[in-house]
C-alpha atoms as a PDB file:
ATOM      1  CA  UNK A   1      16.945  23.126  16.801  1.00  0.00           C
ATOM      2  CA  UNK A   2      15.815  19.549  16.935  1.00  0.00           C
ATOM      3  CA  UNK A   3      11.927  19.262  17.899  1.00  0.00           C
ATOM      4  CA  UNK A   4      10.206  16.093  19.111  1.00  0.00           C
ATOM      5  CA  UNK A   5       7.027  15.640  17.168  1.00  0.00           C
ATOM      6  CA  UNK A   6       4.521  15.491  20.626  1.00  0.00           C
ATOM      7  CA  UNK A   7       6.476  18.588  21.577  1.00  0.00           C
ATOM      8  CA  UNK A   8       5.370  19.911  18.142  1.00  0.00           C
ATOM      9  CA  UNK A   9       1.861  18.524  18.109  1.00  0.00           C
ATOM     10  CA  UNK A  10       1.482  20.054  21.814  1.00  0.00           C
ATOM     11  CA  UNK A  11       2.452  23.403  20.998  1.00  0.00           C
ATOM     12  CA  UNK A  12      -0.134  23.488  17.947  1.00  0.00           C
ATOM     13  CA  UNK A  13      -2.745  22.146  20.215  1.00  0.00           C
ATOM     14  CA  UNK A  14      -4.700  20.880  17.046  1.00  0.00           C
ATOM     15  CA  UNK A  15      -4.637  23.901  14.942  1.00  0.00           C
ATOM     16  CA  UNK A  16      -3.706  23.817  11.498  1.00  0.00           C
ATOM     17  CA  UNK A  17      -0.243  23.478  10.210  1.00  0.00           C
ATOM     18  CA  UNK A  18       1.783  23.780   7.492  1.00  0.00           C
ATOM     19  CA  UNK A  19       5.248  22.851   6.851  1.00  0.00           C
ATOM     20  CA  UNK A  20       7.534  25.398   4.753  1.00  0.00           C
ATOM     21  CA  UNK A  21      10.827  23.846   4.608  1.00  0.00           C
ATOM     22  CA  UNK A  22      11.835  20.125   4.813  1.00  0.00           C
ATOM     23  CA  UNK A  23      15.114  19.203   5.030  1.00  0.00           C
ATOM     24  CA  UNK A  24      16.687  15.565   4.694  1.00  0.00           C
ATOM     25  CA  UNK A  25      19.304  14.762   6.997  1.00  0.00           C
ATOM     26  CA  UNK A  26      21.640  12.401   5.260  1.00  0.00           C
ATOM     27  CA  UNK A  27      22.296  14.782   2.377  1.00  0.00           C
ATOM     28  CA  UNK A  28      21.769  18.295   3.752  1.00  0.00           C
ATOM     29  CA  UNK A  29      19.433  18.680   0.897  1.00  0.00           C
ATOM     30  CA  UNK A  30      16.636  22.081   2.154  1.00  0.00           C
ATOM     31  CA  UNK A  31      12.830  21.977   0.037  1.00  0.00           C
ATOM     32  CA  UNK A  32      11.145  25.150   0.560  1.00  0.00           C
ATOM     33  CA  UNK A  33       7.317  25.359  -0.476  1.00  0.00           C
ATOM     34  CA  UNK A  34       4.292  24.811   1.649  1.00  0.00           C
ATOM     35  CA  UNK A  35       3.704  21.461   2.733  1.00  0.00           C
ATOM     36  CA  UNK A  36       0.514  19.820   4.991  1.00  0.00           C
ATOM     37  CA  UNK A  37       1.265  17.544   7.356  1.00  0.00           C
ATOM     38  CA  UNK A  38      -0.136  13.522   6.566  1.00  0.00           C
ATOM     39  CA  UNK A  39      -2.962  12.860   8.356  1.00  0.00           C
ATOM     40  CA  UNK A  40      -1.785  11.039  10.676  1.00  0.00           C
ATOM     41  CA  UNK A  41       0.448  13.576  11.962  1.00  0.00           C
ATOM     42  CA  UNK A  42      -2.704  15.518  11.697  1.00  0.00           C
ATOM     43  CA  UNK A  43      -3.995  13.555  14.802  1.00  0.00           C
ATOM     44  CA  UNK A  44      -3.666  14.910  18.304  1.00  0.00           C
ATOM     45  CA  UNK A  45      -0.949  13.210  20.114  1.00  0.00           C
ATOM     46  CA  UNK A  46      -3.589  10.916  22.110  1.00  0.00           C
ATOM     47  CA  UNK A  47      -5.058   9.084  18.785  1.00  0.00           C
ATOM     48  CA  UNK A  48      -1.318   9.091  17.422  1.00  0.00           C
ATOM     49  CA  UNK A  49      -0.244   7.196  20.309  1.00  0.00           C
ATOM     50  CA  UNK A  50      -3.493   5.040  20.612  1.00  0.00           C
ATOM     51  CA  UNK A  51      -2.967   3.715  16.546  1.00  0.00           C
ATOM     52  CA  UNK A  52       0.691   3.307  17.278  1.00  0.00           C
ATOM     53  CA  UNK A  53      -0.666   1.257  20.121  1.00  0.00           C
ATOM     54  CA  UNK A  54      -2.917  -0.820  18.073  1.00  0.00           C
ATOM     55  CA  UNK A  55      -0.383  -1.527  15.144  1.00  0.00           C
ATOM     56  CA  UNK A  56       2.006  -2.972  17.724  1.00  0.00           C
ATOM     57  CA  UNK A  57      -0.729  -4.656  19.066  1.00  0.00           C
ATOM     58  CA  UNK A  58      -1.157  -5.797  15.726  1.00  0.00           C
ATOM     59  CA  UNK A  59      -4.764  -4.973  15.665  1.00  0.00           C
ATOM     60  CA  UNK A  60      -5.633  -7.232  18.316  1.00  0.00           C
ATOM     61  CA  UNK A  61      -8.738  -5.186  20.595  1.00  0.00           C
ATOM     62  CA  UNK A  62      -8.408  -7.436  23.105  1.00  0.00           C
ATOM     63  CA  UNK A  63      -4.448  -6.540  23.345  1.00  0.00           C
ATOM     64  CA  UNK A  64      -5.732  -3.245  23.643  1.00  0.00           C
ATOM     65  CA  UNK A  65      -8.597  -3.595  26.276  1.00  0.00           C
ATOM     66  CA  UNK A  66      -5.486  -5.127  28.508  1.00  0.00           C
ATOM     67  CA  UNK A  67      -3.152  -2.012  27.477  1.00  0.00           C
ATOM     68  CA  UNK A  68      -5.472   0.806  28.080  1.00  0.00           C
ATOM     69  CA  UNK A  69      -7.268  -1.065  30.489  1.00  0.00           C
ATOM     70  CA  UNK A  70     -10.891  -0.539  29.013  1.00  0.00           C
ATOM     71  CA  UNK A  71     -13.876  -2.200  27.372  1.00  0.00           C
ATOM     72  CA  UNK A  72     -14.174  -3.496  23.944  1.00  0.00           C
ATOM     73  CA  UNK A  73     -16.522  -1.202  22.786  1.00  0.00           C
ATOM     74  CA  UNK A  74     -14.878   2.002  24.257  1.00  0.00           C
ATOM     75  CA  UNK A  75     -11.623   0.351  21.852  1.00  0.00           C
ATOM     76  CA  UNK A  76     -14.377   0.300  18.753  1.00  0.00           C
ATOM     77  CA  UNK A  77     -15.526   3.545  19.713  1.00  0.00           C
ATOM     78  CA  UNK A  78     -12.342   5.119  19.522  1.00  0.00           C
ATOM     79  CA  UNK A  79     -10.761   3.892  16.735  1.00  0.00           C
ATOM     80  CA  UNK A  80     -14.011   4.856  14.729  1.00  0.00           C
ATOM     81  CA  UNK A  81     -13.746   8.069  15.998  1.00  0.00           C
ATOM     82  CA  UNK A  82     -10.041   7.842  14.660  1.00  0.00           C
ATOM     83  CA  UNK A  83     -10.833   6.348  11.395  1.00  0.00           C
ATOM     84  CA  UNK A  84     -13.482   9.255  10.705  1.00  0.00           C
ATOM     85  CA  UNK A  85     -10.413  11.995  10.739  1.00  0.00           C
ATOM     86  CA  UNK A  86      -8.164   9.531   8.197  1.00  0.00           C
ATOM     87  CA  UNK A  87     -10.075   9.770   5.146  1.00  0.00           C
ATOM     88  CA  UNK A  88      -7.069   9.420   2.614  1.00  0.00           C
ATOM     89  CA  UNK A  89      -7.685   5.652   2.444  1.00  0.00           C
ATOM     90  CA  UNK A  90     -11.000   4.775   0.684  1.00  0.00           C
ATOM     91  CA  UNK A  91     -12.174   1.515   2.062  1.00  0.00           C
ATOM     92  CA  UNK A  92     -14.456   0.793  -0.363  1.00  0.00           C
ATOM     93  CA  UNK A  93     -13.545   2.121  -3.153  1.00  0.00           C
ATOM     94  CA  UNK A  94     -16.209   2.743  -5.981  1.00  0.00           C
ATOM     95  CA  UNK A  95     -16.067   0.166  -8.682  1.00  0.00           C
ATOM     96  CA  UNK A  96     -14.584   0.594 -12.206  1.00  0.00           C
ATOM     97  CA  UNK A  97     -17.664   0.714 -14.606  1.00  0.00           C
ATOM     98  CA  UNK A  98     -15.645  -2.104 -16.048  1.00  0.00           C
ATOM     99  CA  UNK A  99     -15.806  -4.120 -13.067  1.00  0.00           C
ATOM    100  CA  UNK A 100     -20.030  -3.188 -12.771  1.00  0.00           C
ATOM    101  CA  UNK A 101     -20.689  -4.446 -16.502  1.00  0.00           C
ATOM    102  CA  UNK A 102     -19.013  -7.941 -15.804  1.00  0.00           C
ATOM    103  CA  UNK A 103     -20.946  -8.104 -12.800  1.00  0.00           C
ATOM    104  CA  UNK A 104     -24.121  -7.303 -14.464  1.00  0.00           C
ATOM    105  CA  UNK A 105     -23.196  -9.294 -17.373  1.00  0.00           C
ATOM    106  CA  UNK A 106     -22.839 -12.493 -15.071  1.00  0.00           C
ATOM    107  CA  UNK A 107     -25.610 -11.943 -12.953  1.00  0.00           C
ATOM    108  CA  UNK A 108     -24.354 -10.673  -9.843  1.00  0.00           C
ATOM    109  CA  UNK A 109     -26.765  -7.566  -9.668  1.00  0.00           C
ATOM    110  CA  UNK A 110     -29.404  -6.029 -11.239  1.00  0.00           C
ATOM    111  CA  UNK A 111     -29.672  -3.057 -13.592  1.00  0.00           C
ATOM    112  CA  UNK A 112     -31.000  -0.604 -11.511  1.00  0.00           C
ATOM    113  CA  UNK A 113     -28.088  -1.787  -8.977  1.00  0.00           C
ATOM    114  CA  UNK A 114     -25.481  -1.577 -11.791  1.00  0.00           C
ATOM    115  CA  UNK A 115     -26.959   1.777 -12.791  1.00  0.00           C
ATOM    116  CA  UNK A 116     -26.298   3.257  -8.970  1.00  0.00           C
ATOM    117  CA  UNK A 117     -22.954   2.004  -8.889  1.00  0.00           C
ATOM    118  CA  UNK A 118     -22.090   3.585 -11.991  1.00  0.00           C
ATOM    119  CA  UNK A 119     -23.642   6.823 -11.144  1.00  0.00           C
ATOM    120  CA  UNK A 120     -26.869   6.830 -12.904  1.00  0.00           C
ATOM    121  CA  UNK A 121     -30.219   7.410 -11.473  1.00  0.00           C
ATOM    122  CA  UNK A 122     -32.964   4.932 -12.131  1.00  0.00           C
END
């Protein structure tokens, strides 16, 4: 039985899922366990076909306005929206206590900014 993933994602309609076996065509090889989906399979078929969209647009908003046919900020809105349910990617990731110390040590920031960033309270 050979399932397209929006006919998957439909008949879900956003609940949770898990996956119990995974099998990989080429070798005929079955894994058996339980497996979540990646996030952004996670998405409902709408936001997985509006990020598709904006990769091929190559992140271009205005591309997008012209595709979906709608405003610049609705396009911001949106992908925030998006962004808020993909959390695996940390876009700013803390900094190595390493990384504060040099920082302090040339100047950059202050203690008290160094000791927040390292996790301290001041």
């Amino acid at each position: 039985m050979n399932h397209d993933w929006k006919e998957l994602t439909e008949l879900t309609e956003g609940r949770a899922l898990s996956i119990e076996k995974v099998r990989i065509k080429q070798s005929g090889i079955s894994i058996e366990g339980d497996f979540d989906l990646p996030p952004l399979a996670q998405l409902t078929i709408e936001d997985q076909i509006f990020v598709t969209a904006f990769v091929r647009c190559q992140g271009s908003i205005k591309d997008m306005e012209e595709l979906f046919g709608i405003s610049y900020p609705t396009v911001k809105s949106r992908l925030v929206k998006i962004s808020e349910k993909l959390e695996f990617v940390e876009i700013n990731p803390p900094a190595s206590k390493n990384e504060v110390l040099k920082a302090l040590e040339k100047g950059e920031i202050s203690v008290d900014e160094a000791i927040k960033k390292i996790g301290g309270r001041r």
